[in-house]
Structure formats: structure tokens, C-alpha cells
Protein backbone atom coordinates (compact mmCIF):
# COMPACT_ATOMS: atom_id res chain seq x y z
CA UNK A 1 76.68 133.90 58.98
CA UNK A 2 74.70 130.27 58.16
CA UNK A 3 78.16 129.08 56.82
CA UNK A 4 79.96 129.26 59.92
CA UNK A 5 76.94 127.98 61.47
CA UNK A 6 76.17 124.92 59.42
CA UNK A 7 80.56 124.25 59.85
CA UNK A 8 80.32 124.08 63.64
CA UNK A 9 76.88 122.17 63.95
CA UNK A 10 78.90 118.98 64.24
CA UNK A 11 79.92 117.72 60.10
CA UNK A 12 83.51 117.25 61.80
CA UNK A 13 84.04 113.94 63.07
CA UNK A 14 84.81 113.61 66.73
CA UNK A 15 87.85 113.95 67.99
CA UNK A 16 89.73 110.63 69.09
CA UNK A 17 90.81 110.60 72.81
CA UNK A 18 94.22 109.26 73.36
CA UNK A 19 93.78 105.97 75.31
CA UNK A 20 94.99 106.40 78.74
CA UNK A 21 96.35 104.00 81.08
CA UNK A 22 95.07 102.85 84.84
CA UNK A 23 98.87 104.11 86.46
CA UNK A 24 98.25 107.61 84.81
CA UNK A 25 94.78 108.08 85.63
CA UNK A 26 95.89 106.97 89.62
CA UNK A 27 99.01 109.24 89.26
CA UNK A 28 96.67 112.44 87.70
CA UNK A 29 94.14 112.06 90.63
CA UNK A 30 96.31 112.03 93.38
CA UNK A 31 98.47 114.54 92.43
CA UNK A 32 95.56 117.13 91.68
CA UNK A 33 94.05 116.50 95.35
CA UNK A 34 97.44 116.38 96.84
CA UNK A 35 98.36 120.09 95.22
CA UNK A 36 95.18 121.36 97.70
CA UNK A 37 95.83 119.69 100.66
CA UNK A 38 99.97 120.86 100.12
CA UNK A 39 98.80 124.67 99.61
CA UNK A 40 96.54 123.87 102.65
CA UNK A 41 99.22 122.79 104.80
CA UNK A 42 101.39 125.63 103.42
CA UNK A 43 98.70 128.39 104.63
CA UNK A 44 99.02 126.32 108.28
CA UNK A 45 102.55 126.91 108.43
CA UNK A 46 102.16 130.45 107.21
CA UNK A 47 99.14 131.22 110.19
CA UNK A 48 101.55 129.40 112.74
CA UNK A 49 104.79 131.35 111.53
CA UNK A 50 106.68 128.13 111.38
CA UNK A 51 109.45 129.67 109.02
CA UNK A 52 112.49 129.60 109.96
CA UNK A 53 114.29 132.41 111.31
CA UNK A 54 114.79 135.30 109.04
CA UNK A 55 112.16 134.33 106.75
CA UNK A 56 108.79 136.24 106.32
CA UNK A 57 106.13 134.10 107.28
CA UNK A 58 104.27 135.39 103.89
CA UNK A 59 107.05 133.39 102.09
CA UNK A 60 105.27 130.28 102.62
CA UNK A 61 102.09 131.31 100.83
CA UNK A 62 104.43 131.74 97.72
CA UNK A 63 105.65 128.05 98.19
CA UNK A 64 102.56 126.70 99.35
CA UNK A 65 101.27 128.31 95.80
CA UNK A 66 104.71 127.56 93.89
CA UNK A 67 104.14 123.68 95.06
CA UNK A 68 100.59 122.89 94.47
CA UNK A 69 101.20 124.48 90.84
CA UNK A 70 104.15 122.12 90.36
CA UNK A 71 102.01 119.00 91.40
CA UNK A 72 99.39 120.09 88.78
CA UNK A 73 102.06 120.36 86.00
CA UNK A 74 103.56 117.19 87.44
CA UNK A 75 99.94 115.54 86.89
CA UNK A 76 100.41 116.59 83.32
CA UNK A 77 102.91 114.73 82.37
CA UNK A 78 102.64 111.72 84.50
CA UNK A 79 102.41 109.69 80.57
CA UNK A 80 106.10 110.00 80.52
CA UNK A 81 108.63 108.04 82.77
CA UNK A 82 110.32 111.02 83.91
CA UNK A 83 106.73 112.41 85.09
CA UNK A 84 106.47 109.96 87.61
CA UNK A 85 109.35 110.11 89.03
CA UNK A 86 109.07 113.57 89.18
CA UNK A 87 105.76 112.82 91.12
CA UNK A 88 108.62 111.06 93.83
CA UNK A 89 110.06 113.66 93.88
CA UNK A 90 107.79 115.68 95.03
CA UNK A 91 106.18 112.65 97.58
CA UNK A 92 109.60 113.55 98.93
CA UNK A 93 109.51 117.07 99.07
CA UNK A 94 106.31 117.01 100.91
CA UNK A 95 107.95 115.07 103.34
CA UNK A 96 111.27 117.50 104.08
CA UNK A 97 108.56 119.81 104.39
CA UNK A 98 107.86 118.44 107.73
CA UNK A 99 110.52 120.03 109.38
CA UNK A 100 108.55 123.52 109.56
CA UNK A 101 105.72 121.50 110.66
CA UNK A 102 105.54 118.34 112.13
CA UNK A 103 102.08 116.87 111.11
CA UNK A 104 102.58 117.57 107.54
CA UNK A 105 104.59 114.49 108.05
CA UNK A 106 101.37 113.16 108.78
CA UNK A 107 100.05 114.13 105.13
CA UNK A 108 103.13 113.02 103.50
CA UNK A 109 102.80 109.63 104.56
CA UNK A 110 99.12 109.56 103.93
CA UNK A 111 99.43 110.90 100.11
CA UNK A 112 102.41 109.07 99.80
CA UNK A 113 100.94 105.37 100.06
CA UNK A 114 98.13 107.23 97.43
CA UNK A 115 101.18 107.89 95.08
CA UNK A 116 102.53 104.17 95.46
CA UNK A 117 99.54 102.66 94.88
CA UNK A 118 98.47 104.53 91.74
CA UNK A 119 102.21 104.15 90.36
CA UNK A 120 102.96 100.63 91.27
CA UNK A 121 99.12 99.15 90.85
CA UNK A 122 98.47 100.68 88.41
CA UNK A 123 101.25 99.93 86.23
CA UNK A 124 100.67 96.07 87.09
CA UNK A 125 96.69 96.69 85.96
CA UNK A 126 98.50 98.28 82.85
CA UNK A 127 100.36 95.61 82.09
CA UNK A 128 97.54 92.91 83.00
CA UNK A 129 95.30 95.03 80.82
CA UNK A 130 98.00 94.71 77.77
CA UNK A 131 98.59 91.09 78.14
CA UNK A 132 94.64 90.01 77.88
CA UNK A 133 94.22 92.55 75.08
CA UNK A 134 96.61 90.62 73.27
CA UNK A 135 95.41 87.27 74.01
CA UNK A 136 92.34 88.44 72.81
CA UNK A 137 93.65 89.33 69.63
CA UNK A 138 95.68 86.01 68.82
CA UNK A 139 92.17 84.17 70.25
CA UNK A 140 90.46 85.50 67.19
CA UNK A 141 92.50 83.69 64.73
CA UNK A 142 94.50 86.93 63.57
């Protein structure tokens, strides 16, 4: 019983986080508080019935769930190129969405500057932040 204690009472080194950059910390952030506000504005459209004809009303609580579950994935793999445009493509999902409801229009436009902002600022900070780290290296004489 001591051996397993004495093995997990920290001899292992730390593990080494992978070094993240500004555009997918922006990008993971919005898209985690977006996936509340989307089931959110999925349980409104459920409590108004805005469905369309023929459709349950209960259906939208399985999209509103089936969407904010997507966004979270989506904020997993924002590293990648293809995870932020995927993140688009939801921004634009959100926003057909507003033809049930209206004023999720209102939420689409709001989260949507969010997304731009994180993807296009913080891919510039990304690159700024490259660029001085390697003037900093050549400035020490390497």
C-alpha cells in the first residue's frame, strides 16, 4: 500500500501543457458560452411552439441540446483550420435559426461579432506574438 503511495506523491515530473494560441483561447470561450445561450434560445422556441407545422414542439429541445453539444465539440478542435471554420459554420446556423424565431437573430449577430473577433484578432495577436518571439531569439546572438 506505501508503494503506490510514495508513486503518486508527486516523483513524476509535471506534465507539459501544450502552448496555446490567443485565436484558440478567443474561439474556445465563445463557443462554450454561445452553446448556453443557443440551448437557451432553443427552450424559447420550444415554450413559444415556434416549430413549424407538423413538428412537435419537443423537437426543439433535442436540437437546442444536439446544437449546444456540437459548439462544445466545435470548441475542441478550434487548434485545427477546419475547427474554425466549422465554428462559421455554426455562426451561420445560429443565424438560419432565426426563422422560427426572430430575435435569435438578435443573438446571432451579437455572438457572431464575438466569433470574428476571437478568429480574426486573435490570429493577428498570434502572429504578432510569433514574430517578436523570434526577434527575440535572433536579438540574443543565436
Amino acid at each position: 500500500m506505501e508503494g503506490r503511495v510514495v508513486g503518486v506523491s508527486g516523483k513524476r515530473p509535471p506534465r507539459v501543457r501544450r502552448q496555446r494560441g490567443a485565436q484558440e483561447s478567443l474561439a474556445q470561450v465563445v463557443l462554450g458560452f454561445e452553446s448556453i445561450v443557443v440551448f437557451l434560445a432553443w427552450l424559447v422556441i420550444y415554450g413559444l411552439k415556434s416549430t413549424p407545422d407538423g413538428v412537435e414542439p419537443w423537437w426543439a429541445i433535442v436540437v437546442g441540446s444536439v446544437f449546444a453539444v456540437v459548439m462544445i465539440a466545435a470548441s475542441g478542435v478550434v487548434r485545427w483550420r477546419w475547427g474554425i471554420v466549422l465554428g462559421w459554420a455554426l455562426q451561420v446556423l445560429l443565424a438560419a435559426s432565426a426563422i422560427l424565431e426572430p430575435a435569435i437573430l438578435l443573438v446571432a449577430f451579437i455572438f457572431g461579432g464575438m466569433w470574428a473577433y476571437a478568429t480574426i484578432k486573435g490570429a493577428s495577436l498570434d502572429r504578432r506574438n510569433a514574430r517578436l518571439a523570434a526577434a527575440s531569439a535572433t536579438a540574443n546572438g543565436d
